[in-house]
N, C-alpha and C. Protein backbone atom coordinates (compact mmCIF):
# COMPACT_ATOMS: atom_id res chain seq x y z
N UNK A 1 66.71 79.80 39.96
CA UNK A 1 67.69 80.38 40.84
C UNK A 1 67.44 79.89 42.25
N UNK A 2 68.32 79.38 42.81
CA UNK A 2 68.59 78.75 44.31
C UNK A 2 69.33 80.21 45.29
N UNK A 3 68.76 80.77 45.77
CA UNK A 3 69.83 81.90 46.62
C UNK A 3 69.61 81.67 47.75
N UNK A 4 70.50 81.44 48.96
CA UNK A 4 70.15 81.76 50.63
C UNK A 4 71.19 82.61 50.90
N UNK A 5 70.61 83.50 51.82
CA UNK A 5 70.87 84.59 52.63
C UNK A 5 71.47 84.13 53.74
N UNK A 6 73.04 83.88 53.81
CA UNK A 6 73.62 83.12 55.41
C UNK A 6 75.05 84.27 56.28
N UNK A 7 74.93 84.67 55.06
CA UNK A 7 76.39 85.79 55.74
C UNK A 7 75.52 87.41 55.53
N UNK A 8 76.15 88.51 56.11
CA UNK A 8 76.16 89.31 56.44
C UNK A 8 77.50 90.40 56.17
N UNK A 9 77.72 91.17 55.29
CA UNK A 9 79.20 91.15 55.14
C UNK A 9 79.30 93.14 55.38
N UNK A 10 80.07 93.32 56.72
CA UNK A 10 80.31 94.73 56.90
C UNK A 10 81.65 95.42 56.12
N UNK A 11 81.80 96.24 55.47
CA UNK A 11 83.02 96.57 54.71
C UNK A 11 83.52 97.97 55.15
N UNK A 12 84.79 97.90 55.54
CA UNK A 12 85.33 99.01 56.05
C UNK A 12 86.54 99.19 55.47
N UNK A 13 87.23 100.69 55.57
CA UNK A 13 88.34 101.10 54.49
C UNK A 13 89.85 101.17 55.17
N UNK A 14 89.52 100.21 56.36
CA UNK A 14 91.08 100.02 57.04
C UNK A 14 91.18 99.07 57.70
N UNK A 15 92.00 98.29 58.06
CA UNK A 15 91.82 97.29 59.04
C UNK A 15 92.15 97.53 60.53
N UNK A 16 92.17 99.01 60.32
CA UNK A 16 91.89 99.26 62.29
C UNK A 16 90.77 99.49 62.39
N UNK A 17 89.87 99.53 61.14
CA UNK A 17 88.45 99.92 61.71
C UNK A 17 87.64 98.67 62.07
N UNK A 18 88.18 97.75 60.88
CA UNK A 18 87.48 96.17 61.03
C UNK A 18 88.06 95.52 62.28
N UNK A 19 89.13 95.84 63.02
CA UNK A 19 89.69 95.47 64.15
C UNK A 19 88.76 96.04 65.47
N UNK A 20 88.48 97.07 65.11
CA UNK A 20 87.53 97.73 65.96
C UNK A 20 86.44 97.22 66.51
N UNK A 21 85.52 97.07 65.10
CA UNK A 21 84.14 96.01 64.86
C UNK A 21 84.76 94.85 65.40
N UNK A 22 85.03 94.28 64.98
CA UNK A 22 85.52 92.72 65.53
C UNK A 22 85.95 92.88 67.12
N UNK A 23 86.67 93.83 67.84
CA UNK A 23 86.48 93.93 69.08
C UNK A 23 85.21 94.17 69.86
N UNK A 24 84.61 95.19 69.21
CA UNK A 24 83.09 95.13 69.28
C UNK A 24 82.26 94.60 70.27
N UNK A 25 81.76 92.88 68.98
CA UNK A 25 81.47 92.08 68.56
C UNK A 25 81.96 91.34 69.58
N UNK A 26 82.90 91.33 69.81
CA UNK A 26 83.88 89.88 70.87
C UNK A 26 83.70 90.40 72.40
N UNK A 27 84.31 91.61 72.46
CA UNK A 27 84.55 92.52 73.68
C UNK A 27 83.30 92.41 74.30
N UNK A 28 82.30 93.31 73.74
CA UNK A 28 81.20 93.87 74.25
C UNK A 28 80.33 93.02 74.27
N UNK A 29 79.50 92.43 72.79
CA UNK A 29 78.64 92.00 72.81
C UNK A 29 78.88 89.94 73.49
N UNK A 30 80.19 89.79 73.41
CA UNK A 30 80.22 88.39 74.09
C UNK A 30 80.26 87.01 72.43
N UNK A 31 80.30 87.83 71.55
CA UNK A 31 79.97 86.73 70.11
C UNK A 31 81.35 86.35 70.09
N UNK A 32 81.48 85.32 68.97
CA UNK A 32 82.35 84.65 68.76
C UNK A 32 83.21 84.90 67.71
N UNK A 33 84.60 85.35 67.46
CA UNK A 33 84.77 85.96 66.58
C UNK A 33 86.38 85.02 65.97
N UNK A 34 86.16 84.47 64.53
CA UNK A 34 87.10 84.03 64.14
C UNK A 34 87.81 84.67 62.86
N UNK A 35 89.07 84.29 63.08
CA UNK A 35 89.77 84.86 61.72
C UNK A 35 90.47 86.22 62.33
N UNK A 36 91.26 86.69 61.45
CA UNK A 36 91.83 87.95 61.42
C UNK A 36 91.40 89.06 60.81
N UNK A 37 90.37 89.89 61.66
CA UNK A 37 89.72 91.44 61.24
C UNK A 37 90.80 92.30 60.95
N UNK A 38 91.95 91.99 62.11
CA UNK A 38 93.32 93.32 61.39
C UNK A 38 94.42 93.05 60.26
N UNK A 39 94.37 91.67 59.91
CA UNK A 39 94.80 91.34 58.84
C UNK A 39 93.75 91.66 57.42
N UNK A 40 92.57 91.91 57.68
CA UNK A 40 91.44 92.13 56.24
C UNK A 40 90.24 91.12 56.38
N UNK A 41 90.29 90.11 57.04
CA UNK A 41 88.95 89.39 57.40
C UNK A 41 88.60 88.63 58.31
N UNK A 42 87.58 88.97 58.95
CA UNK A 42 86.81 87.89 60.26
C UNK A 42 85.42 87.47 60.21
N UNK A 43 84.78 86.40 60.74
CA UNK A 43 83.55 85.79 60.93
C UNK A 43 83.54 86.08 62.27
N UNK A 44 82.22 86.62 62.58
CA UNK A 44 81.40 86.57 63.49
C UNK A 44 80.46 85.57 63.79
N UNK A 45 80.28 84.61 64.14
CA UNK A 45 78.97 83.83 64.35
C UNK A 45 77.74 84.30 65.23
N UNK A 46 76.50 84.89 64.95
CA UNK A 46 75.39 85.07 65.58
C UNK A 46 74.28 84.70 65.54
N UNK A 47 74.46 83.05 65.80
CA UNK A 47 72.95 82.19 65.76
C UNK A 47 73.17 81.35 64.19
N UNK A 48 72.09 81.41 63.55
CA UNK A 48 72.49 80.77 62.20
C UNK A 48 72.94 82.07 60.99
N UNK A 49 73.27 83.04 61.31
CA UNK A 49 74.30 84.24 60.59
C UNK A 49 75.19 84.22 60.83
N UNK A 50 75.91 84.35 59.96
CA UNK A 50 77.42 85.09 60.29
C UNK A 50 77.42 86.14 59.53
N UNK A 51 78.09 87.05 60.42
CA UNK A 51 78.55 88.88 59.96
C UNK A 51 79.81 88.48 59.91
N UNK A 52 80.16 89.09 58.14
CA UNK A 52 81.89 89.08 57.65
C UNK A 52 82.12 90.13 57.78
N UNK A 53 83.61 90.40 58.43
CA UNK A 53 83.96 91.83 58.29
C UNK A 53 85.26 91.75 57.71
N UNK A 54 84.93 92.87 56.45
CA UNK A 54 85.98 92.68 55.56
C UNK A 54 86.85 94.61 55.34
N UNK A 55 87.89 94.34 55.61
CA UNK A 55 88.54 95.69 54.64
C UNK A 55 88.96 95.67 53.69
N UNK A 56 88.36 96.42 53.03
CA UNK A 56 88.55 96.71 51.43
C UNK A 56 87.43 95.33 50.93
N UNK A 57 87.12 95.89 49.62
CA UNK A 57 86.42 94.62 48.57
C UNK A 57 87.43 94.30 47.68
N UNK A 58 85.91 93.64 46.69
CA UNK A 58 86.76 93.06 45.43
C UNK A 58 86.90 94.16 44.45
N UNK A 59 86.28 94.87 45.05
CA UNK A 59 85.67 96.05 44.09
C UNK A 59 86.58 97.37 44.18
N UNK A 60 86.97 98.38 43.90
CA UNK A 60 88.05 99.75 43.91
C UNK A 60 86.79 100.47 44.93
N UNK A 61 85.71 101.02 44.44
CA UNK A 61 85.16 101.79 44.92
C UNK A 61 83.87 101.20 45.40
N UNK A 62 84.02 101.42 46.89
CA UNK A 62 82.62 100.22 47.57
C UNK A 62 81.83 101.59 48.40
N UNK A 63 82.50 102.30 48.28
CA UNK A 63 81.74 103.69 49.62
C UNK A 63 82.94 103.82 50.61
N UNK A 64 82.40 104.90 51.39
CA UNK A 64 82.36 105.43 53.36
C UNK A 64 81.27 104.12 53.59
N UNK A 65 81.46 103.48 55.02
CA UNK A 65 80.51 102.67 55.74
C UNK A 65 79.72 103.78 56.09
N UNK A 66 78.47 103.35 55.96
CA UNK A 66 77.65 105.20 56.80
C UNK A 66 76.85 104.27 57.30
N UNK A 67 76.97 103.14 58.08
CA UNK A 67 76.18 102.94 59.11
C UNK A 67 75.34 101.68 59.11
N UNK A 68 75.02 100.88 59.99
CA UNK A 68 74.36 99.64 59.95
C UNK A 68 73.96 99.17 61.35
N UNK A 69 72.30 98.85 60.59
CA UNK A 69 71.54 98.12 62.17
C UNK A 69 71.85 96.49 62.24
N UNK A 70 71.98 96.19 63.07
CA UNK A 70 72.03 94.69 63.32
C UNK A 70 71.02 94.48 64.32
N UNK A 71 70.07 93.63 64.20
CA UNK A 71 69.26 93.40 64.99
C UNK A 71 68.90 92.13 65.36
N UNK A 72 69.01 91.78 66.65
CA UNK A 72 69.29 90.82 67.45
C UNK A 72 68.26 90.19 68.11
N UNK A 73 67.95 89.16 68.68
CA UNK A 73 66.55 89.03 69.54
C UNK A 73 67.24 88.74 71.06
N UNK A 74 66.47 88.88 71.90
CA UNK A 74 67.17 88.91 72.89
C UNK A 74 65.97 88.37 74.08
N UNK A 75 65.82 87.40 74.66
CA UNK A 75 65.43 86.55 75.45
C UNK A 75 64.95 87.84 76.81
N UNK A 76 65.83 88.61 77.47
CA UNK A 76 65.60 89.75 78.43
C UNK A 76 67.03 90.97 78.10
N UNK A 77 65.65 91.50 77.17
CA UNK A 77 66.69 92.62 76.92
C UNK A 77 67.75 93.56 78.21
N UNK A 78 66.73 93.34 79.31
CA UNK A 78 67.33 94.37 80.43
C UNK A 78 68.51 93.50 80.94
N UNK A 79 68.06 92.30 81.14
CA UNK A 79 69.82 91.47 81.65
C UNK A 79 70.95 91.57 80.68
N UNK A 80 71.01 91.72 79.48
CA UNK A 80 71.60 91.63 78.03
C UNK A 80 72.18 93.12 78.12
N UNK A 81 71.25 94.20 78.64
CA UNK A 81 71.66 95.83 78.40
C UNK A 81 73.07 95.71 79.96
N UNK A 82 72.80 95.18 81.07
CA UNK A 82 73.64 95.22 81.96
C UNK A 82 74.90 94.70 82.04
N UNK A 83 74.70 92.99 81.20
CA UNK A 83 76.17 92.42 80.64
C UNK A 83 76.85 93.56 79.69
N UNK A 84 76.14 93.52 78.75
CA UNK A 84 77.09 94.38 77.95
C UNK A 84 78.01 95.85 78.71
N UNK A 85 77.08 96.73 79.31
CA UNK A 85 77.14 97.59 79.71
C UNK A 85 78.61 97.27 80.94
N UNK A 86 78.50 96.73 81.78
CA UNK A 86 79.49 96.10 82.47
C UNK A 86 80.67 95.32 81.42
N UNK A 87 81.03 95.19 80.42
CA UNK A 87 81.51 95.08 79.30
C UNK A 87 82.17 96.28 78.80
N UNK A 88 81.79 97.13 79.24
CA UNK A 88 81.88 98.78 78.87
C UNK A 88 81.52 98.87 77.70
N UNK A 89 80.21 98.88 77.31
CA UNK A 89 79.49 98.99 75.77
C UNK A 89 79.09 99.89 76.19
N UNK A 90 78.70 100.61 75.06
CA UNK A 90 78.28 102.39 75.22
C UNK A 90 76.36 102.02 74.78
N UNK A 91 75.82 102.13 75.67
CA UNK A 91 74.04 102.08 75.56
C UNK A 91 73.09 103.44 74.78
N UNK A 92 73.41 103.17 73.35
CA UNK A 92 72.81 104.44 72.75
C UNK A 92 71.35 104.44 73.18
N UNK A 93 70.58 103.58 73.75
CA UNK A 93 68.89 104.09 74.15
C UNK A 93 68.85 102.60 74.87
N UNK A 94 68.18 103.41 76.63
CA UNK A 94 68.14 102.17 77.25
C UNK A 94 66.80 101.19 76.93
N UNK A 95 66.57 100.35 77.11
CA UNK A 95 65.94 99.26 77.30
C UNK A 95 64.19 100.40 77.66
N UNK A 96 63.76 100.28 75.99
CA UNK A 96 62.41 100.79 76.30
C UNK A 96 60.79 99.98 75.98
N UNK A 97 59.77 100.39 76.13
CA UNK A 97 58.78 99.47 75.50
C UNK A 97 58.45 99.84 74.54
N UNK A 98 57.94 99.40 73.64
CA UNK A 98 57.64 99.48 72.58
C UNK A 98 56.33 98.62 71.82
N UNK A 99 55.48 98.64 71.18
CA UNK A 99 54.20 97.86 70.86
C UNK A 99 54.18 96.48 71.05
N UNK A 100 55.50 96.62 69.92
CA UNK A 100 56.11 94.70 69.76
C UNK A 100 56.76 94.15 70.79
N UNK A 101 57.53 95.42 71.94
CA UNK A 101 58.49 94.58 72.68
C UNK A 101 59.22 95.30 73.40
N UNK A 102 60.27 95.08 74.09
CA UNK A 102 61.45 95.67 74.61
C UNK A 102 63.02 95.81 73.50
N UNK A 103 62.72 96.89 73.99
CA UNK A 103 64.29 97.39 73.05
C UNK A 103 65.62 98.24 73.43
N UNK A 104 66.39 98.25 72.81
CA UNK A 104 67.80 98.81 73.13
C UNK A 104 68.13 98.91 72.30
N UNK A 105 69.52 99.70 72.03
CA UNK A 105 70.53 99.97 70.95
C UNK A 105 71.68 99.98 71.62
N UNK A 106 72.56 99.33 71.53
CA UNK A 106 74.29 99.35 71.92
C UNK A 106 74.90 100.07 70.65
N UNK A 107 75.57 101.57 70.60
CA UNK A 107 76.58 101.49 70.10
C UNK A 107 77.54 101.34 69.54
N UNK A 108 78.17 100.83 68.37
CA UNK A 108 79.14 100.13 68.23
C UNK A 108 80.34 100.99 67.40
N UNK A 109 81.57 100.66 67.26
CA UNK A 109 82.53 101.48 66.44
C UNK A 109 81.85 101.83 65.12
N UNK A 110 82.72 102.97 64.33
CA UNK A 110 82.56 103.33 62.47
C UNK A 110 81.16 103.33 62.43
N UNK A 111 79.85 103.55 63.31
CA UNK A 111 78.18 103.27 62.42
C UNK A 111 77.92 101.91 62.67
N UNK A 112 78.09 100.87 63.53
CA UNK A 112 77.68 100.05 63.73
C UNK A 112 76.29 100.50 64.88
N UNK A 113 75.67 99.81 64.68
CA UNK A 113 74.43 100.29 65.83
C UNK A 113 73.61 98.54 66.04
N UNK A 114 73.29 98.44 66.90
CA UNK A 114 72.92 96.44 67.46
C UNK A 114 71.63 97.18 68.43
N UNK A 115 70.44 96.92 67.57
CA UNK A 115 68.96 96.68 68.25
C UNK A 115 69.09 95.06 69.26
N UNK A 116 68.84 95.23 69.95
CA UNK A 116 68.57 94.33 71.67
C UNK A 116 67.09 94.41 70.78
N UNK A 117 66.06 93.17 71.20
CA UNK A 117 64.71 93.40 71.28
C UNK A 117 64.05 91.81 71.83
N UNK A 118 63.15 92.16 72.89
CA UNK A 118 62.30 90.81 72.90
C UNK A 118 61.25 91.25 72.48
N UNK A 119 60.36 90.31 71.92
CA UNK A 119 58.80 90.58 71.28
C UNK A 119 57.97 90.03 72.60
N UNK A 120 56.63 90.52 72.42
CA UNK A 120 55.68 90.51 73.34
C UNK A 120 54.87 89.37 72.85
């Protein structure tokens, strides 16, 4: 078996919610966002990942989204917490220390939540 891990795929049960995320993503965090989230699908590009955001699956019954970390590395978390923030991103925990590093959490629509972190 050959498997790599290159996408990331968020699933939501409307496409105003995936419109949401995908504003997000574009709005706030500054990523790059292709395709149509309010039509049912978009790529995000973040480094060598991409996060798909899809409404609806292939599947009838996939869940409620109840929530997801995305975690990011971030060169200076505190300049990164101020762009965004000036962005009007909502800063669920500012820019703290931590063993490994500096950290943050931005917010995001439906249970999205985006760890900020530089390592020490």
């Amino acid at each position: 078996m050959n498997l790599r891990f290159d996408h990331l795929g968020l699933l939501t049960d409307s496409r105003d919610k995936n419109q949401d995320i995908a504003d997000f993503f574009s709005g706030v965090l500054g990523l790059e966002v292709s395709g149509n989230a309010g039509e049912g699908y978009a790529e995000v590009k973040a480094g060598a990942m991409t996060i798909a955001l899809h409404s609806g699956a292939m599947i009838d019954d996939f869940g409620a989204h109840g929530g997801t970390l995305l975690q990011f590395s971030s060169d200076d978390v505190r300049a990164d917490v101020e762009e965004i923030r000036d962005r009007g991103g909502k800063i669920a925990l500012e820019p703290t220390e931590a063993d490994w590093g500096t950290i943050a959490y931005v917010a995001g629509p439906h249970g999205v939540l985006v760890e900020l972190c530089t390592s020490h």
